[in-house]
N, C-alpha and C. Protein backbone atom coordinates (compact mmCIF):
# COMPACT_ATOMS: atom_id res chain seq x y z
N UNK A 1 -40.90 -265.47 38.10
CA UNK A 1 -40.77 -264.05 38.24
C UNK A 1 -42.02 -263.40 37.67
N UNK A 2 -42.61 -263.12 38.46
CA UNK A 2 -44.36 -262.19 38.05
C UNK A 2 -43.87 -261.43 37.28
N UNK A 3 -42.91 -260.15 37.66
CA UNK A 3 -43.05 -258.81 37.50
C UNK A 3 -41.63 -258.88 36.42
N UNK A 4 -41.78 -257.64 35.57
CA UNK A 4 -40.44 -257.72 35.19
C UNK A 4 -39.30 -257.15 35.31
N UNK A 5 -37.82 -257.42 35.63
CA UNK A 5 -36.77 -257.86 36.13
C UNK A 5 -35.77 -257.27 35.23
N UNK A 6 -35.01 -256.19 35.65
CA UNK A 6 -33.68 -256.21 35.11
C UNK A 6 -32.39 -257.41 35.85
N UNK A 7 -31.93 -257.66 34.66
CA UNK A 7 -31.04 -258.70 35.11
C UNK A 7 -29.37 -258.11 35.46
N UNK A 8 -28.61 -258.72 36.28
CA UNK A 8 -27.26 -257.66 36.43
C UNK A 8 -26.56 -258.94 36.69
N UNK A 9 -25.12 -258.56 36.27
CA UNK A 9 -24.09 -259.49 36.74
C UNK A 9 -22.97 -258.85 37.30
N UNK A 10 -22.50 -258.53 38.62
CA UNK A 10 -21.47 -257.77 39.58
C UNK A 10 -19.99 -258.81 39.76
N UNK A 11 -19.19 -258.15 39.15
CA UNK A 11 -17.58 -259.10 39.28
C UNK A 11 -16.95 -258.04 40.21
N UNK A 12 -16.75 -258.68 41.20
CA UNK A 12 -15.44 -257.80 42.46
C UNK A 12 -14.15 -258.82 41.64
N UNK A 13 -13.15 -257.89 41.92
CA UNK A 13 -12.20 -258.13 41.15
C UNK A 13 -10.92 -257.82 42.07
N UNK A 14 -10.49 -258.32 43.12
CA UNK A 14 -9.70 -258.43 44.23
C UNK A 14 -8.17 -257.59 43.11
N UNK A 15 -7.69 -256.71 42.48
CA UNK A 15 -6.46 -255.95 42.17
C UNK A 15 -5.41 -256.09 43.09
N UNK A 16 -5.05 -255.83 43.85
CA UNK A 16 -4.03 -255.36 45.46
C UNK A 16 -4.52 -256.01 46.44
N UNK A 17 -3.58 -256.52 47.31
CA UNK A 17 -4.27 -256.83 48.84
C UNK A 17 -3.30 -255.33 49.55
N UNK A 18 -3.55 -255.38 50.81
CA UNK A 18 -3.01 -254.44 51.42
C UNK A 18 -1.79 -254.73 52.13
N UNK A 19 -1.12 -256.05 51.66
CA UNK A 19 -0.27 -256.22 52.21
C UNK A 19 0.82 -257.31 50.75
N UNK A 20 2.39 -257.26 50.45
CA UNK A 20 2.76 -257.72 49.32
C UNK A 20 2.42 -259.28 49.78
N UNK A 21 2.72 -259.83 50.94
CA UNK A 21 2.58 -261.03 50.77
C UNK A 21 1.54 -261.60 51.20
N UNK A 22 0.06 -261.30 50.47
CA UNK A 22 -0.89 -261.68 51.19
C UNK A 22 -1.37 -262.06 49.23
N UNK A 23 -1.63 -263.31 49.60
CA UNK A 23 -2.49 -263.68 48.37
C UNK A 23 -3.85 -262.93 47.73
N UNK A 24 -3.78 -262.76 46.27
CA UNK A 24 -5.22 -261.82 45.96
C UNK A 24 -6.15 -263.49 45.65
N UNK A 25 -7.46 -263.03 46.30
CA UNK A 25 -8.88 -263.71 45.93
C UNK A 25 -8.84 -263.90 44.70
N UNK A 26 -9.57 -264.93 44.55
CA UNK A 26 -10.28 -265.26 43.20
C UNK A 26 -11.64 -264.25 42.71
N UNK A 27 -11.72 -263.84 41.46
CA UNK A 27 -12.65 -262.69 41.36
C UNK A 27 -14.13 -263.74 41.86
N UNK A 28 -15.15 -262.73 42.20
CA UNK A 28 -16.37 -263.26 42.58
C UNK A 28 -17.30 -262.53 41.52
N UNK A 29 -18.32 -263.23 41.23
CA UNK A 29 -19.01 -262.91 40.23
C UNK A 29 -20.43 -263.30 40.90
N UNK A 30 -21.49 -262.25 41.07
CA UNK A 30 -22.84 -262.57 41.23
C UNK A 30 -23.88 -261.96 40.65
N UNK A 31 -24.64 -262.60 40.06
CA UNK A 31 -25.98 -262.00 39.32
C UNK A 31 -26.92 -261.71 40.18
N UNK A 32 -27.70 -260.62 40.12
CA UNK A 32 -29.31 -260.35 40.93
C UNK A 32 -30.22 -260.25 39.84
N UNK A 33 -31.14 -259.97 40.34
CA UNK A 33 -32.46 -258.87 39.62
C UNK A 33 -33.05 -257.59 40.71
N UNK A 34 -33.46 -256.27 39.95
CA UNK A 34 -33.61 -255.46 40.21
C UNK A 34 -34.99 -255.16 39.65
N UNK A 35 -36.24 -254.78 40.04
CA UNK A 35 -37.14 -253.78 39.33
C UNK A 35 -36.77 -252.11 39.08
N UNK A 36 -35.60 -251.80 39.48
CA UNK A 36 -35.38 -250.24 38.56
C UNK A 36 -34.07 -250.97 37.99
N UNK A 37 -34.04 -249.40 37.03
CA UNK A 37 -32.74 -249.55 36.53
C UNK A 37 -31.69 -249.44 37.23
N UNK A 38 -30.53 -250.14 37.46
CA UNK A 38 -29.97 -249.80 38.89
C UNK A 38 -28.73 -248.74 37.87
N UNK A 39 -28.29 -248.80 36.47
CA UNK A 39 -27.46 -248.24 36.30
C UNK A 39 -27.82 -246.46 36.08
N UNK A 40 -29.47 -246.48 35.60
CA UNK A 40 -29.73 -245.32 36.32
C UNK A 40 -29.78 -244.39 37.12
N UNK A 41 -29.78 -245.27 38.06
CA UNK A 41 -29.69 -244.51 39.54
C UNK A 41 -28.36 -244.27 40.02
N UNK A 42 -27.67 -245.23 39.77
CA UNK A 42 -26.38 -244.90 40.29
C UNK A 42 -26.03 -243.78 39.30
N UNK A 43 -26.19 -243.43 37.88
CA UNK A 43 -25.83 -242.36 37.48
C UNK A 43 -26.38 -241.07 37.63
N UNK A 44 -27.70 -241.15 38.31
CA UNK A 44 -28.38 -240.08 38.92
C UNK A 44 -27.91 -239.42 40.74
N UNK A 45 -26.85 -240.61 41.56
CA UNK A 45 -26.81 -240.26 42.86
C UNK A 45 -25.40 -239.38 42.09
N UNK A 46 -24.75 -239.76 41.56
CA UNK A 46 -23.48 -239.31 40.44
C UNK A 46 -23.62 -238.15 40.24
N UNK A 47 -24.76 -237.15 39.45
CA UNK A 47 -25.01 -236.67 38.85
C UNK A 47 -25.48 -235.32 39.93
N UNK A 48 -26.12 -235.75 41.03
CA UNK A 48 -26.47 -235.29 42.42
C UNK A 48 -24.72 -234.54 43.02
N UNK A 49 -24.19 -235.01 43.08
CA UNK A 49 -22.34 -234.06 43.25
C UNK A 49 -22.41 -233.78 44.44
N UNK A 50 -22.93 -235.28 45.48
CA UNK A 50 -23.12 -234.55 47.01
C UNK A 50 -21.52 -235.19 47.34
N UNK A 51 -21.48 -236.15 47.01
CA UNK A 51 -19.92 -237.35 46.56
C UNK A 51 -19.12 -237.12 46.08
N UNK A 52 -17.74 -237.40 45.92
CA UNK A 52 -16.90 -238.01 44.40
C UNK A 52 -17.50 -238.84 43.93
N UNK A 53 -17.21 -239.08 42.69
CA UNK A 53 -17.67 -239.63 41.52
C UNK A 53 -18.03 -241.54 41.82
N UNK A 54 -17.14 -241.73 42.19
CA UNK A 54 -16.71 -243.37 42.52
C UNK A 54 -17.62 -243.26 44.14
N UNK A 55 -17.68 -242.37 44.74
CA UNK A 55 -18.15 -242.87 46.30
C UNK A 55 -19.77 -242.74 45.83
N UNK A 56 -20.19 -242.13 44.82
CA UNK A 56 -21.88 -242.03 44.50
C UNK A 56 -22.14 -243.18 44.55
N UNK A 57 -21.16 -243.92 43.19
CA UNK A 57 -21.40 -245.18 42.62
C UNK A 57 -21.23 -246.38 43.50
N UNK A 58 -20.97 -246.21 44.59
CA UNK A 58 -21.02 -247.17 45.80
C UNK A 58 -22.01 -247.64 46.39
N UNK A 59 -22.09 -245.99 46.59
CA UNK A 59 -23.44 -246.25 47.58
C UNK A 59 -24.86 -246.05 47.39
N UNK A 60 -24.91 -246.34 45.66
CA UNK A 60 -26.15 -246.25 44.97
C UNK A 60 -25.83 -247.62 44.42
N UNK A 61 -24.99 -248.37 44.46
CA UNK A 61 -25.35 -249.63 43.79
C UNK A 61 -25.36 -250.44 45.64
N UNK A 62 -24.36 -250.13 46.43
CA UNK A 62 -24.52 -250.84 47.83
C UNK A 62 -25.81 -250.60 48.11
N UNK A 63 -27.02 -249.41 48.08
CA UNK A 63 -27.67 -249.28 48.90
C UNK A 63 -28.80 -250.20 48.10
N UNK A 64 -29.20 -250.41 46.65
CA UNK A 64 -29.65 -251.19 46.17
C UNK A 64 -29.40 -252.83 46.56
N UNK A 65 -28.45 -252.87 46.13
CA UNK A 65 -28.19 -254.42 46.74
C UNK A 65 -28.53 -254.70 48.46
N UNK A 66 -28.37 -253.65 49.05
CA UNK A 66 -28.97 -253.79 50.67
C UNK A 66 -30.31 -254.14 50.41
N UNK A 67 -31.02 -252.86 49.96
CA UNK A 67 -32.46 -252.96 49.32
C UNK A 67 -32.99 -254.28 49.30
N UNK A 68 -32.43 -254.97 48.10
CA UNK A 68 -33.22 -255.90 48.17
C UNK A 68 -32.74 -257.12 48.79
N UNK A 69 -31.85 -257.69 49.71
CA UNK A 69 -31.88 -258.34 50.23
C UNK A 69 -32.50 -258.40 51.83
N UNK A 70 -32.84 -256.70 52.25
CA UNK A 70 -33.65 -256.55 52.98
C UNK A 70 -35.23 -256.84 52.79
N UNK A 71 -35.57 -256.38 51.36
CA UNK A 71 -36.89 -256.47 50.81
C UNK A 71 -37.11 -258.58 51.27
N UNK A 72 -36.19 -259.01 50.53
CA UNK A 72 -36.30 -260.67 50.32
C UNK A 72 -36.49 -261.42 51.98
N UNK A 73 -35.97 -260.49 53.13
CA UNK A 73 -35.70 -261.30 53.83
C UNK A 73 -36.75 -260.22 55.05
N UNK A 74 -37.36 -259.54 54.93
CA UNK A 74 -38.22 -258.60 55.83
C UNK A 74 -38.86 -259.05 56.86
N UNK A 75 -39.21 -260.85 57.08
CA UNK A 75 -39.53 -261.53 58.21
C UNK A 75 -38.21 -262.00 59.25
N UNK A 76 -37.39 -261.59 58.75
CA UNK A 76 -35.77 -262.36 59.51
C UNK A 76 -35.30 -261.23 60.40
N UNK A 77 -35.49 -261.75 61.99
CA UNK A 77 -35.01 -260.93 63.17
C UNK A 77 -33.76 -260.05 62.74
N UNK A 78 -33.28 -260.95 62.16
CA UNK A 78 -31.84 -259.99 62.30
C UNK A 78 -32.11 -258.38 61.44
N UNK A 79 -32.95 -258.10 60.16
CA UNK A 79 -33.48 -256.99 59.75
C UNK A 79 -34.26 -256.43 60.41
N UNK A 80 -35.15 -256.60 61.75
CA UNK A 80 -35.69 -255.96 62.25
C UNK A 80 -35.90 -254.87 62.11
N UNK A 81 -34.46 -253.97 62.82
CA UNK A 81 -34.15 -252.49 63.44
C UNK A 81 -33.84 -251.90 62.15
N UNK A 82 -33.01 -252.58 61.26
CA UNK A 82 -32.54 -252.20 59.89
C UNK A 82 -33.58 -251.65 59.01
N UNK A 83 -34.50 -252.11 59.32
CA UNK A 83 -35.60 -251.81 57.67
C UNK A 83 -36.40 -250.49 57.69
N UNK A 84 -36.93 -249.73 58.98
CA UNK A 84 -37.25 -248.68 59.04
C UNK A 84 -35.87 -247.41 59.17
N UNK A 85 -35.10 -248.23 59.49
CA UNK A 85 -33.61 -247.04 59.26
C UNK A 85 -33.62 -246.61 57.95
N UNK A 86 -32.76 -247.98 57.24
CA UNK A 86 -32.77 -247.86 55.76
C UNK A 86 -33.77 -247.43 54.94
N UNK A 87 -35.37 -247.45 55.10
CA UNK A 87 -36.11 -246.76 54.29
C UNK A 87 -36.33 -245.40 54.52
N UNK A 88 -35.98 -244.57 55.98
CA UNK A 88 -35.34 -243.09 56.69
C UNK A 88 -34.60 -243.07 55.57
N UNK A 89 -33.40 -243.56 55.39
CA UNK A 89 -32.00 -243.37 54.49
C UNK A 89 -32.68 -242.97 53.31
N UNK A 90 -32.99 -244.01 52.37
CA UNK A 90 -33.12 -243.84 51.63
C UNK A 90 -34.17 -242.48 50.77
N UNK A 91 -35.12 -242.58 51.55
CA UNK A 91 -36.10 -241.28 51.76
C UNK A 91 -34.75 -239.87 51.65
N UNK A 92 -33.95 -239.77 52.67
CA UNK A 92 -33.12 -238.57 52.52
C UNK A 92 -32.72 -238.65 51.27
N UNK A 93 -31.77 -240.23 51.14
CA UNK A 93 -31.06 -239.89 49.98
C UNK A 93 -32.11 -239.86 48.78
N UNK A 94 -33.10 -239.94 48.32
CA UNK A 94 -33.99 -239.57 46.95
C UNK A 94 -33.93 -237.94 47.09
N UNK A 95 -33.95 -237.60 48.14
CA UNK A 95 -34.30 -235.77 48.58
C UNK A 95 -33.06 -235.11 48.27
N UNK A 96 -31.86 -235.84 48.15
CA UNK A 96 -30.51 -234.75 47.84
C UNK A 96 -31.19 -233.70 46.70
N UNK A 97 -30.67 -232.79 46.67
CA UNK A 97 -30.76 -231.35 45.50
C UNK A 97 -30.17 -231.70 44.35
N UNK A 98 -30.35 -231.50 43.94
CA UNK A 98 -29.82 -231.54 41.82
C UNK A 98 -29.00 -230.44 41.60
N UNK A 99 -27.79 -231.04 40.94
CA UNK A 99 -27.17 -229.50 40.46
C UNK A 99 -28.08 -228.54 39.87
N UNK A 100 -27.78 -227.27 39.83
CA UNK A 100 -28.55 -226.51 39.26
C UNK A 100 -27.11 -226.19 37.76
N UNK A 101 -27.78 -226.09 36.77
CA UNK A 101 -27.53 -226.00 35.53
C UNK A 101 -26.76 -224.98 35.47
N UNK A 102 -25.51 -224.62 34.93
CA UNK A 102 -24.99 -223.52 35.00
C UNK A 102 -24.50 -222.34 33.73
């Protein structure tokens, strides 16, 4: 690792299935690395109040984890069409407005 690396460890934690007799998963647990802070940001898309609270935190930690498995894999057909979308996306989403202070 050249550069330096925040380290993260993500547990999905299967609670409920959507149905009573459907068995719950075993929790999944995966570590990445990130060059930002990712808990930053997700508390900054949060903080932005374009969302509920929990849908910020989705799609500021989903769009990271897209991030970089797009970043890792940027020669692979299947990202093609994806990678100039998602960096469109993301471009908007840095541009949301900030609460204004009240």
């Amino acid at each position: 690792m050249s550069k330096r690396q925040h380290r993260y460890r993500i547990t999905l934690e299967h609670v409920a299935a959507s149905m009573p007799e459907q068995p719950l998963h075993e929790p999944l647990s995966l570590d990445f690395t990130n060059h930002d802070d990712v808990s930053a940001i997700v508390q900054r898309v949060q903080n932005a109040q374009f969302l509920p609270h929990e849908q910020a935190a989705e799609l500021a930690l989903g769009a990271k984890l897209l991030g970089n498995v797009l970043l890792a894999n940027r020669d692979n057909p299947l990202f093609a069409e994806l990678g100039q979308a998602f960096a469109d996306f993301v471009k908007k989403l840095k541009a949301q407005p900030r609460p204004t202070a009240e």
